[in-house]
PDB file of N, CA and C in Angstrom:
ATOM      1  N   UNK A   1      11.006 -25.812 -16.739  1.00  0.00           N
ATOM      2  CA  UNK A   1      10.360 -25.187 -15.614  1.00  0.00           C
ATOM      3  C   UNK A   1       9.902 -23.783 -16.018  1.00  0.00           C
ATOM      4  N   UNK A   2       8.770 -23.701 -15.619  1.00  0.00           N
ATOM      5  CA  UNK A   2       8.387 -22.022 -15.820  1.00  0.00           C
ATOM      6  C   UNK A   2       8.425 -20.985 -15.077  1.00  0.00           C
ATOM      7  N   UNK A   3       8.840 -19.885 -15.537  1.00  0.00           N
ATOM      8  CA  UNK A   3       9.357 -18.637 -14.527  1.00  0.00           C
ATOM      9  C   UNK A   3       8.419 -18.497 -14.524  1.00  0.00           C
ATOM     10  N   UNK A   4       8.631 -17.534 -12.780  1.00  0.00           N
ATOM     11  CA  UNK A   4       7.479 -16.917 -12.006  1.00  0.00           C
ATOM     12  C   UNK A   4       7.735 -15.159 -11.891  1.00  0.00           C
ATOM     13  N   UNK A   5       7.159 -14.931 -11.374  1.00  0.00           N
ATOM     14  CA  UNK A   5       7.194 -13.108 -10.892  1.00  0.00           C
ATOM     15  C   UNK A   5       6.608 -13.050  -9.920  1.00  0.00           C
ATOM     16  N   UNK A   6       7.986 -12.629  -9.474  1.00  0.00           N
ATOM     17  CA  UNK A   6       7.149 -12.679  -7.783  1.00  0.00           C
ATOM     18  C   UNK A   6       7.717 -10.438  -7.632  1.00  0.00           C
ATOM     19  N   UNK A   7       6.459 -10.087  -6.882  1.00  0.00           N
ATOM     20  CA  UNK A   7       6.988  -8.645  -6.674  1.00  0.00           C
ATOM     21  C   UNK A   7       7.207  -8.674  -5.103  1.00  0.00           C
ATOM     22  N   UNK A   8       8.235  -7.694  -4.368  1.00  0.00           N
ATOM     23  CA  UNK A   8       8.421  -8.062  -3.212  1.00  0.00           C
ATOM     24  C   UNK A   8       9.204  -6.848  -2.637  1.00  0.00           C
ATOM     25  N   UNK A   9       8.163  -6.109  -1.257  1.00  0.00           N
ATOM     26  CA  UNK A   9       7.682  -4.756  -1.615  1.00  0.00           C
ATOM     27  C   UNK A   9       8.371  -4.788  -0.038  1.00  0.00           C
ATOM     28  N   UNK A  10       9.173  -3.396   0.375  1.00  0.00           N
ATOM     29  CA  UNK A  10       9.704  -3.682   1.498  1.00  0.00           C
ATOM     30  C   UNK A  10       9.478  -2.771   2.726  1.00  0.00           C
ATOM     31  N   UNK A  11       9.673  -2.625   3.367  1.00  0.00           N
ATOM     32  CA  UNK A  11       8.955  -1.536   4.450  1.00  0.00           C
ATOM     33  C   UNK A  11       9.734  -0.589   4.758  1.00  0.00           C
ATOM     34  N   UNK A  12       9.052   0.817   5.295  1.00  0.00           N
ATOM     35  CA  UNK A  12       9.290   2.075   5.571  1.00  0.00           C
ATOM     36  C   UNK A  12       8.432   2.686   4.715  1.00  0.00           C
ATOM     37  N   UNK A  13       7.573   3.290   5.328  1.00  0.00           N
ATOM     38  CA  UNK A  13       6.769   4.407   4.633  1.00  0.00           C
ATOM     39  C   UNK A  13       7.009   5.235   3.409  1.00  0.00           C
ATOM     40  N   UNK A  14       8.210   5.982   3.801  1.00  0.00           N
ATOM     41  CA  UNK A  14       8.438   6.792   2.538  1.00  0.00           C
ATOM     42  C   UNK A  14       8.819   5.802   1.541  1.00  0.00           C
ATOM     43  N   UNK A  15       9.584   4.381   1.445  1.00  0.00           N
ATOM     44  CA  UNK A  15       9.134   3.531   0.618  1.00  0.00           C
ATOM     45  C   UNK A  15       8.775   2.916   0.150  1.00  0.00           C
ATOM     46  N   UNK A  16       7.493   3.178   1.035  1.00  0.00           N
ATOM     47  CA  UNK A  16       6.041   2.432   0.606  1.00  0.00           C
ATOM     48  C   UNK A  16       5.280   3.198  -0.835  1.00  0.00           C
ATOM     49  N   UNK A  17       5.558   4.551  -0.766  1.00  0.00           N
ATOM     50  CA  UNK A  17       5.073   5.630  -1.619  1.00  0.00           C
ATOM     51  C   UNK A  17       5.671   5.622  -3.018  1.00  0.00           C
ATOM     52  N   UNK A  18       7.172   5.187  -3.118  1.00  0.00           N
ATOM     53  CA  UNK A  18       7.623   4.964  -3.982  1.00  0.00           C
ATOM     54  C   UNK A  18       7.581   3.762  -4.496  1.00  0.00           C
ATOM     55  N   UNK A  19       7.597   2.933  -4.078  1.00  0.00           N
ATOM     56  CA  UNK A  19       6.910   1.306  -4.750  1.00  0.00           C
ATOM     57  C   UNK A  19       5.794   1.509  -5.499  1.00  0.00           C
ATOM     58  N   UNK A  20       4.697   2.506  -5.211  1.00  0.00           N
ATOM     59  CA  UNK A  20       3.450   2.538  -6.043  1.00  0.00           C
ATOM     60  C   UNK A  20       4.202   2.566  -7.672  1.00  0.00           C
ATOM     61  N   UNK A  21       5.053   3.459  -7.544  1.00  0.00           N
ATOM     62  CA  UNK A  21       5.716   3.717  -9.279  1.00  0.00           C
ATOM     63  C   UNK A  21       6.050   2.696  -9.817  1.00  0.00           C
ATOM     64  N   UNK A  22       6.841   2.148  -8.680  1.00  0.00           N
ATOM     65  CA  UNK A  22       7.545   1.124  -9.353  1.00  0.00           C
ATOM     66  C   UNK A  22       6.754   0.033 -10.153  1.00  0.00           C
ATOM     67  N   UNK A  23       5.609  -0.085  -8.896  1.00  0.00           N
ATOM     68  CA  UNK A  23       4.642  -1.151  -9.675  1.00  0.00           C
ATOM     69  C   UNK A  23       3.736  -1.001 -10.686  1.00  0.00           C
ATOM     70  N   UNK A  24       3.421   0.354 -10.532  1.00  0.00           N
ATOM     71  CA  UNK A  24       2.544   1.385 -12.091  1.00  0.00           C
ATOM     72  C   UNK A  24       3.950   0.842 -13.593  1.00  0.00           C
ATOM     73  N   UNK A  25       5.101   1.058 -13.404  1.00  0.00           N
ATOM     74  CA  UNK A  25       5.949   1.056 -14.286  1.00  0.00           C
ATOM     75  C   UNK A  25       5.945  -0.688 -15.054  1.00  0.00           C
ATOM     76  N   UNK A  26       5.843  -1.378 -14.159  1.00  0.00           N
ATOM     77  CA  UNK A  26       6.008  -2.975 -14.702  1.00  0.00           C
ATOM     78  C   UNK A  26       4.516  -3.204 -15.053  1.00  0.00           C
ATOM     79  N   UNK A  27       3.486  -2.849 -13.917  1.00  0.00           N
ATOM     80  CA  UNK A  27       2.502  -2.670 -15.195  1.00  0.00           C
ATOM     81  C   UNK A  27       2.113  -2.442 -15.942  1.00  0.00           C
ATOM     82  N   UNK A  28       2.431  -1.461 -16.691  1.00  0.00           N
ATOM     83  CA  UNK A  28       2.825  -0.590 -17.659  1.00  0.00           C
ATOM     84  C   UNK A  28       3.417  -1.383 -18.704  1.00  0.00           C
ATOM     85  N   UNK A  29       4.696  -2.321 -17.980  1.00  0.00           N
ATOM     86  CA  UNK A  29       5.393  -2.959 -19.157  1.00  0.00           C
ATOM     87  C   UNK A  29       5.231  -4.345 -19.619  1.00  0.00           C
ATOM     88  N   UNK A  30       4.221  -4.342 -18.976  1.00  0.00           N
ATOM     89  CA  UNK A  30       3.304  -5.705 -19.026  1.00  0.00           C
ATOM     90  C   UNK A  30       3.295  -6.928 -17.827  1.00  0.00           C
ATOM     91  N   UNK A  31       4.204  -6.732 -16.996  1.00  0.00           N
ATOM     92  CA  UNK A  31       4.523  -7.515 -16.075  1.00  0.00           C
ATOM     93  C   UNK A  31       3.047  -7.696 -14.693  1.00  0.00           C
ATOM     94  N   UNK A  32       3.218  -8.841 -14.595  1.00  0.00           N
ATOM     95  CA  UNK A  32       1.758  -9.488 -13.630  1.00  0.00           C
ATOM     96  C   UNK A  32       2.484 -10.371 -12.363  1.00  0.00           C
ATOM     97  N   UNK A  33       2.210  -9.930 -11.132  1.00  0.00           N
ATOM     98  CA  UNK A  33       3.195 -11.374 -10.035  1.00  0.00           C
ATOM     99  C   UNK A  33       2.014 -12.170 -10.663  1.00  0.00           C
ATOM    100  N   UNK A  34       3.180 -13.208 -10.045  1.00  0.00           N
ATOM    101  CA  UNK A  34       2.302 -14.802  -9.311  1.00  0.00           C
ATOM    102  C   UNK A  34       2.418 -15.408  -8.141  1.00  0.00           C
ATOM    103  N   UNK A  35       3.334 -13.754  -7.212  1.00  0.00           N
ATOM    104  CA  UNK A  35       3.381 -14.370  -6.022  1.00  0.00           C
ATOM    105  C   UNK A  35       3.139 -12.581  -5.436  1.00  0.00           C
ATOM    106  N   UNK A  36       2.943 -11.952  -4.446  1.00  0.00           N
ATOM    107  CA  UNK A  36       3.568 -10.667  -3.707  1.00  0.00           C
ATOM    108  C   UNK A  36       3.795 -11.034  -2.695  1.00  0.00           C
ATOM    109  N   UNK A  37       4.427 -10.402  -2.183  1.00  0.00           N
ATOM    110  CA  UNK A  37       5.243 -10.831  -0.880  1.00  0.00           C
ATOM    111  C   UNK A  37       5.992  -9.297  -0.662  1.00  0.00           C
ATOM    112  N   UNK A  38       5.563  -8.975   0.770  1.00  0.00           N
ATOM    113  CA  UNK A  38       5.819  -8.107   1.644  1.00  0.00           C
ATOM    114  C   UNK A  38       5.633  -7.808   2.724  1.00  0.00           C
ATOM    115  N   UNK A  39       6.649  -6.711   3.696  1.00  0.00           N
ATOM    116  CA  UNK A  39       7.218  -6.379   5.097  1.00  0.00           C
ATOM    117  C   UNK A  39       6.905  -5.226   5.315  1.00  0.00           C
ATOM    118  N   UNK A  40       6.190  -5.180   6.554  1.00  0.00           N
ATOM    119  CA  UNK A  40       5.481  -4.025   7.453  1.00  0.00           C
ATOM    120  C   UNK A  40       4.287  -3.165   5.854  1.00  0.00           C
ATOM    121  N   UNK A  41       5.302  -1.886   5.887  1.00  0.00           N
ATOM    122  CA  UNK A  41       3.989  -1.281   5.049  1.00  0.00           C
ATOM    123  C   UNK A  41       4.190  -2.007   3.442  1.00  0.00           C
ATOM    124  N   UNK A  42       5.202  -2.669   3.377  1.00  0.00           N
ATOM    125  CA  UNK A  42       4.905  -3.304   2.060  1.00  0.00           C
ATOM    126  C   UNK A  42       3.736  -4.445   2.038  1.00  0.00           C
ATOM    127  N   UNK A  43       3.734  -5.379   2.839  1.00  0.00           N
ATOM    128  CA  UNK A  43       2.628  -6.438   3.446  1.00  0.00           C
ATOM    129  C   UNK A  43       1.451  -5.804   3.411  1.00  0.00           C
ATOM    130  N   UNK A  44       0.837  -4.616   3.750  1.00  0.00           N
ATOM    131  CA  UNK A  44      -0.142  -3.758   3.630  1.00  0.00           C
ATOM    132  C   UNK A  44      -0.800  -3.630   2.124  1.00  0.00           C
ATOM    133  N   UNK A  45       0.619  -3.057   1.329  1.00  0.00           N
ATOM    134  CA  UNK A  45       0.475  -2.643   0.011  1.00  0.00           C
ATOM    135  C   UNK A  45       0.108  -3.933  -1.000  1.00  0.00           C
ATOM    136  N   UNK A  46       0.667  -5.263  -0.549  1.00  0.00           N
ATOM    137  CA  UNK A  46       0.686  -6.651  -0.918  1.00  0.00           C
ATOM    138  C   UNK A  46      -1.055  -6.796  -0.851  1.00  0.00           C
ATOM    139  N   UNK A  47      -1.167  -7.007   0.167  1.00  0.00           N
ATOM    140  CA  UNK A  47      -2.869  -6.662   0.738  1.00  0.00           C
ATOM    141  C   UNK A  47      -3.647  -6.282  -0.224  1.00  0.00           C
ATOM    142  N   UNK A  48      -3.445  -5.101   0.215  1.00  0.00           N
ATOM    143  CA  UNK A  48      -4.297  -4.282  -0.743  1.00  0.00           C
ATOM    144  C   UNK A  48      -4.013  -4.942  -2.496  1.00  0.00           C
ATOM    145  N   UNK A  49      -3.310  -5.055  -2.919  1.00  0.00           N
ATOM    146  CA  UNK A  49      -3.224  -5.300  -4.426  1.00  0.00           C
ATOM    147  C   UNK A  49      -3.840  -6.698  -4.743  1.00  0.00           C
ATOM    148  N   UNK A  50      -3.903  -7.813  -3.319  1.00  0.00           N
ATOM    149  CA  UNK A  50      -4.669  -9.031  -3.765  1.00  0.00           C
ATOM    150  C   UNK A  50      -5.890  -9.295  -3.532  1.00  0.00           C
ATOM    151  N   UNK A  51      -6.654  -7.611  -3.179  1.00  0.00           N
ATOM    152  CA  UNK A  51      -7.691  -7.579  -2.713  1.00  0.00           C
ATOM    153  C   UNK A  51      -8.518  -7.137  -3.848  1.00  0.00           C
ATOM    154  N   UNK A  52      -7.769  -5.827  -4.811  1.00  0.00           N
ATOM    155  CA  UNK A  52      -8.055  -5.145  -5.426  1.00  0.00           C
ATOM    156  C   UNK A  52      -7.633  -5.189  -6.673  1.00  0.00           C
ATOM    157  N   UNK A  53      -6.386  -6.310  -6.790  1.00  0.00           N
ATOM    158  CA  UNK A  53      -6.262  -6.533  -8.230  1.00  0.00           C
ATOM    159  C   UNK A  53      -5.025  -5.645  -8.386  1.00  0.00           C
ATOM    160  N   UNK A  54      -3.943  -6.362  -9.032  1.00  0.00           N
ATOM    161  CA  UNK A  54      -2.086  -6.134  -9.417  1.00  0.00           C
ATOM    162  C   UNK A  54      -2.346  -5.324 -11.049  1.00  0.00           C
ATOM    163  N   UNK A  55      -3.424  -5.067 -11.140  1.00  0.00           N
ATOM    164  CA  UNK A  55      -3.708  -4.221 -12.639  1.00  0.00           C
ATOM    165  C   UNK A  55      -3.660  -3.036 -12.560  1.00  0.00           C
ATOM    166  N   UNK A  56      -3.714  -2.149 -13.539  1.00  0.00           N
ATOM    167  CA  UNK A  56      -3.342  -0.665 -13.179  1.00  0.00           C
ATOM    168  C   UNK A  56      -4.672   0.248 -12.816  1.00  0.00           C
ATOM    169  N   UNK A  57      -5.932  -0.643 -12.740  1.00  0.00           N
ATOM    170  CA  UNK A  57      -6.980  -0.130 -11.777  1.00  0.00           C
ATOM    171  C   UNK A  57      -6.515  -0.551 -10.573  1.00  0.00           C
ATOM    172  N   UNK A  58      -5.891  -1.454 -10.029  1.00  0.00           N
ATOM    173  CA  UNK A  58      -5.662  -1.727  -8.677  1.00  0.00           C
ATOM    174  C   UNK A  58      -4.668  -0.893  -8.013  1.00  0.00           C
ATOM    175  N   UNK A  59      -3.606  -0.708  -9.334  1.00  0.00           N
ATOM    176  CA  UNK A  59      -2.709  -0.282  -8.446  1.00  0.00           C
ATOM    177  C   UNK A  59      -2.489   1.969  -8.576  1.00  0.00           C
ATOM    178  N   UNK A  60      -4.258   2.774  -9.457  1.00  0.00           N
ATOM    179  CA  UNK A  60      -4.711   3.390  -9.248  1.00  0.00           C
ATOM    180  C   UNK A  60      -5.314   3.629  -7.880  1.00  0.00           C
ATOM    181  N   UNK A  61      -5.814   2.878  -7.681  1.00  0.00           N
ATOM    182  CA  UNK A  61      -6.577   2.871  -5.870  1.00  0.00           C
ATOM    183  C   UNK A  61      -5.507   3.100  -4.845  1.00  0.00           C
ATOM    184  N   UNK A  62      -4.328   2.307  -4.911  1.00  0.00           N
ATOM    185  CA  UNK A  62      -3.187   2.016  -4.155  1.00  0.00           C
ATOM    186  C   UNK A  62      -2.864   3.578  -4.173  1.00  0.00           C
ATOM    187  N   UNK A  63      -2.112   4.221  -5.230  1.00  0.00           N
ATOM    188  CA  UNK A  63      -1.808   5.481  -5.891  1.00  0.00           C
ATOM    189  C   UNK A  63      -2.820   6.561  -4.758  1.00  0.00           C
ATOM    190  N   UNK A  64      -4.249   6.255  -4.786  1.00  0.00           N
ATOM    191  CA  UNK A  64      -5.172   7.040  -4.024  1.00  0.00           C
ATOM    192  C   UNK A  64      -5.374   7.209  -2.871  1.00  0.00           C
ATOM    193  N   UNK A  65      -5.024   5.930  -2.358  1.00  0.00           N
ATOM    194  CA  UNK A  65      -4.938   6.292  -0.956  1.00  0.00           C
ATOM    195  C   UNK A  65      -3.770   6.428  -0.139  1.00  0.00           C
ATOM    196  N   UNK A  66      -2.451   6.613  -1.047  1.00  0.00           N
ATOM    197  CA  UNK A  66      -1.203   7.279  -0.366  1.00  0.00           C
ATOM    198  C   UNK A  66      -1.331   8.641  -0.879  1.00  0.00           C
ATOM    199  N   UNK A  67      -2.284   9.049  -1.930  1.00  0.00           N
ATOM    200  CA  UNK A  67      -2.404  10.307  -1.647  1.00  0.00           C
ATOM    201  C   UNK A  67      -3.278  10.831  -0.793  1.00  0.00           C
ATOM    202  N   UNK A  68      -4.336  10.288  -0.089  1.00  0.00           N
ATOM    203  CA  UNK A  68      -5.197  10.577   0.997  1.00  0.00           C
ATOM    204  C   UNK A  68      -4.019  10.618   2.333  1.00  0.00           C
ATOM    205  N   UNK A  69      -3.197   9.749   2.303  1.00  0.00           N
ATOM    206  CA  UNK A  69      -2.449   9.501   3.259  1.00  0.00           C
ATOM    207  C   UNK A  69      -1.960  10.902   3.581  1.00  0.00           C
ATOM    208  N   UNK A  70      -1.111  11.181   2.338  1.00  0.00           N
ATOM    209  CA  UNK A  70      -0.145  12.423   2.246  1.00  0.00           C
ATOM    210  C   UNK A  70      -1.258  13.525   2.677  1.00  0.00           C
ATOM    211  N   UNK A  71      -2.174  14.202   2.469  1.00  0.00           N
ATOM    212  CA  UNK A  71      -3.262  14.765   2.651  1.00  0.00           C
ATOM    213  C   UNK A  71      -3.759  15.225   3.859  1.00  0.00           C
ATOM    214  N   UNK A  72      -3.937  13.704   4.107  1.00  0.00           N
ATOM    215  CA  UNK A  72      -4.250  13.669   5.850  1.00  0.00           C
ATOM    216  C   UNK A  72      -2.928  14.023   6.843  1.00  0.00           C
ATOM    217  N   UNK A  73      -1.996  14.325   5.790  1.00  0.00           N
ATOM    218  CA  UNK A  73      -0.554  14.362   6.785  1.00  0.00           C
ATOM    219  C   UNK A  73      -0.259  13.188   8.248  1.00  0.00           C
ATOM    220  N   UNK A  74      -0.868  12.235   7.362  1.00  0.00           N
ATOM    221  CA  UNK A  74      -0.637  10.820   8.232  1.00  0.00           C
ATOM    222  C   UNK A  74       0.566  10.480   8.230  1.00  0.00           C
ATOM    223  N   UNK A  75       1.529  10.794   9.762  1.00  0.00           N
ATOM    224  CA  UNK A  75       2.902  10.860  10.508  1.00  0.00           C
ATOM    225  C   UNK A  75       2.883  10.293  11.464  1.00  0.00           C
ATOM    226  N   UNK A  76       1.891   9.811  12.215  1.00  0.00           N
ATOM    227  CA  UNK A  76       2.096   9.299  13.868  1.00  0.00           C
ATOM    228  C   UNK A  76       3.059   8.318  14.091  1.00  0.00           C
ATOM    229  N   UNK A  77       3.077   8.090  15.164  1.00  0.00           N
ATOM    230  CA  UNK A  77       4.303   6.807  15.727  1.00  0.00           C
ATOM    231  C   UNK A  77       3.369   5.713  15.603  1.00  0.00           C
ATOM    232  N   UNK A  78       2.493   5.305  14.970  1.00  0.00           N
ATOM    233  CA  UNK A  78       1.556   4.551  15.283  1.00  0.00           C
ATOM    234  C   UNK A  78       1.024   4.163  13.336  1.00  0.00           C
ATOM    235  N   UNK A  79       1.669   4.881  12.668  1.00  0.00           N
ATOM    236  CA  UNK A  79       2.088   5.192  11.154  1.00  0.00           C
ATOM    237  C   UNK A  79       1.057   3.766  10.433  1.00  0.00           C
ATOM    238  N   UNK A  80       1.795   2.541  11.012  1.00  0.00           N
ATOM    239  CA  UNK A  80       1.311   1.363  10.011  1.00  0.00           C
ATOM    240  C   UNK A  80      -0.104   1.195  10.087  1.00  0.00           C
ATOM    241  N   UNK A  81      -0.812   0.947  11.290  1.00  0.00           N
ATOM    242  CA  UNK A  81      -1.967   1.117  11.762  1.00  0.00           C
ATOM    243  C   UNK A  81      -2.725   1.899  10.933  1.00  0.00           C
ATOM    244  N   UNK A  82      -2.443   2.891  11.426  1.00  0.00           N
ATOM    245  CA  UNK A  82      -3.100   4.127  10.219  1.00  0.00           C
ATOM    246  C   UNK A  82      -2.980   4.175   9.071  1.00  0.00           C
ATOM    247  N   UNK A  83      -1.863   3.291   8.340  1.00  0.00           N
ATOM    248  CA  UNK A  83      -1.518   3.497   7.117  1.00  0.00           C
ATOM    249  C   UNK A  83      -2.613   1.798   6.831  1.00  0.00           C
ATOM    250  N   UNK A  84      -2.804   1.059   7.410  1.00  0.00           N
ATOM    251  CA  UNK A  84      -3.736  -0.244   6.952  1.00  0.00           C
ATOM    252  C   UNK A  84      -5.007   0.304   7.252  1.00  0.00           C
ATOM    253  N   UNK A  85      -5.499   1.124   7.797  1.00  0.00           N
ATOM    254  CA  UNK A  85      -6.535   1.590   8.142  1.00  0.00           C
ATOM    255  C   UNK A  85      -7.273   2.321   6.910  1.00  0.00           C
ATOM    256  N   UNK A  86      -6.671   3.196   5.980  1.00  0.00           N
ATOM    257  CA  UNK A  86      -6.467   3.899   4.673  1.00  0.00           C
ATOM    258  C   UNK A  86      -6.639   3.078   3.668  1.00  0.00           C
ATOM    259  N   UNK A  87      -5.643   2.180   3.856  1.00  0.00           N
ATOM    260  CA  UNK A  87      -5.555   1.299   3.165  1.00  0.00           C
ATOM    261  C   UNK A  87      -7.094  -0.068   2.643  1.00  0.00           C
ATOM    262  N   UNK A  88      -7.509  -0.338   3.709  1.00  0.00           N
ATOM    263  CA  UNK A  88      -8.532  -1.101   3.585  1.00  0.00           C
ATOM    264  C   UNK A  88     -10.183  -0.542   3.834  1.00  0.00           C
ATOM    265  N   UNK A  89     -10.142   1.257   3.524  1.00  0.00           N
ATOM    266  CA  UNK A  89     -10.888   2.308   3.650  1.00  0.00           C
ATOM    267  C   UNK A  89     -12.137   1.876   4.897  1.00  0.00           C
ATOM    268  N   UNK A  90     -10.928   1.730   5.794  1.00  0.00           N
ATOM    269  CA  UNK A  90     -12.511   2.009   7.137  1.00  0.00           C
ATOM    270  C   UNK A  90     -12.514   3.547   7.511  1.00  0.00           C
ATOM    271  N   UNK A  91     -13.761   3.645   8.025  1.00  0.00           N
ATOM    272  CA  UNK A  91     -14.283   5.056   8.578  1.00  0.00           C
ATOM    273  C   UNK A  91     -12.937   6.118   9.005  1.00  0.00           C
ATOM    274  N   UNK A  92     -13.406   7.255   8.709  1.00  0.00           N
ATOM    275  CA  UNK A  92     -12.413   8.222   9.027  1.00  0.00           C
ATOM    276  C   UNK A  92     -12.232   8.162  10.679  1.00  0.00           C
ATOM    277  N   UNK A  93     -13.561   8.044  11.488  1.00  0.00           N
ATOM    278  CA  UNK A  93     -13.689   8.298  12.435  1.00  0.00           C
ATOM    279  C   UNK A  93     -12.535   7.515  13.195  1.00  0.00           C
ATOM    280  N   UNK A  94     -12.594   6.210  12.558  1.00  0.00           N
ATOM    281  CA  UNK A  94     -11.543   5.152  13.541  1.00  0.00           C
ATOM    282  C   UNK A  94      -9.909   5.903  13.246  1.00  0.00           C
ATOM    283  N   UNK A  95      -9.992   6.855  12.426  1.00  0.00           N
ATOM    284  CA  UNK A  95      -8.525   7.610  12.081  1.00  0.00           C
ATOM    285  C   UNK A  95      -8.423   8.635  13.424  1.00  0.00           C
ATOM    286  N   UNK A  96      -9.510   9.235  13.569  1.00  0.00           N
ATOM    287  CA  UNK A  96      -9.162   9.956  15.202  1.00  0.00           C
ATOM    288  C   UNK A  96      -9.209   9.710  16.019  1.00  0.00           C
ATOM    289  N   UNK A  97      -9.597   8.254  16.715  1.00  0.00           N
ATOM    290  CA  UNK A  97      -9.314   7.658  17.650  1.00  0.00           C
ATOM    291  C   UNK A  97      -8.302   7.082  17.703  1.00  0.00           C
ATOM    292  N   UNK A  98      -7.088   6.644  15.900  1.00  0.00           N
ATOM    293  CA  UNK A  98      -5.822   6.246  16.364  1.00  0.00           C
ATOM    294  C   UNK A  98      -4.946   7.379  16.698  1.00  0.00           C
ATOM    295  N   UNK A  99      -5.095   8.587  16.282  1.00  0.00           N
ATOM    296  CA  UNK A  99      -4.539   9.707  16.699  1.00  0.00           C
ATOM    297  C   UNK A  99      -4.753  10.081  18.180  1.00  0.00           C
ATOM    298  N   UNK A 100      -5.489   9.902  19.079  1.00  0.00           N
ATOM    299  CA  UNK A 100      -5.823  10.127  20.472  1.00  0.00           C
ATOM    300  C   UNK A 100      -5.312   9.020  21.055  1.00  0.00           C
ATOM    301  N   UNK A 101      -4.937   7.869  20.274  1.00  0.00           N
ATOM    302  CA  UNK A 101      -4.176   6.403  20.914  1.00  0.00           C
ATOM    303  C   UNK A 101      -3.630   6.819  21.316  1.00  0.00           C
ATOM    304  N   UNK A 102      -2.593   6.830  20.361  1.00  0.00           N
ATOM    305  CA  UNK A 102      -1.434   7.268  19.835  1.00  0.00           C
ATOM    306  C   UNK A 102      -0.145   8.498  20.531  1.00  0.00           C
ATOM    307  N   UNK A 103      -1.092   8.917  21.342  1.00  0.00           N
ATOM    308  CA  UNK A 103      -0.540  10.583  22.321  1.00  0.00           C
ATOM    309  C   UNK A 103      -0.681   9.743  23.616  1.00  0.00           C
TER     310      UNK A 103
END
C-alpha cells in the first residue's frame, strides 16, 4: 500500500499564521499533501492552497495575505469572514462593509 500525506491545518487565527511556517518548512523539505484537510481558518488556508497550489509559490501568496491581514489589523468578531475575504482577494471595499456588519 502506498503512503499518503495528508496536511491538516486547525483553527484559531493566531494559528492560522503559524501554520504558514509550518507548511513553508515541509515544503522546503520536500514534502507535497495528497489530501488537505481543515477547520474554520484552517479550511480557508486548505482553500486557498488548492486553489493556488501546496508549492512554495502558493504557499508565498498564503504568507501575503496574512501579512495584509496583520496590516489591516484584521481583529473583528466577525474575524473568519474577513479572514476568507483576504484570502480569496475580493475588493477592499467588501472589507468595510464587514467592519460596519460587524458593530
Amino acid at each position: 500500500m502506498q503512503k499518503r500525506v495528508a496536511f491538516v491545518l486547525g483553527a484559531a487565527v493566531r494559528r492560522g499564521a503559524l501554520q504558514v511556517g509550518a507548511l513553508r518548512a515541509l515544503a522546503e523539505a520536500g514534502f507535497q499533501p495528497d489530501i488537505l484537510i481543515g477547520a474554520s481558518v484552517g479550511a480557508g488556508e486548505c482553500s486557498y492552497l488548492a486553489v493556488n497550489g501546496t508549492d512554495l509559490a502558493g504557499i508565498a501568496g498564503l504568507e501575503d495575505a496574512w501579512h495584509d491581514m496583520k496590516a489591516l489589523e484584521l481583529a473583528p468578531s466577525n474575524y473568519l469572514w474577513v479572514s476568507l475575504r483576504i484570502l480569496l482577494h475580493r475588493p477592499t471595499h467588501a472589507l468595510s462593509s464587514a467592519w460596519k456588519n460587524s458593530s
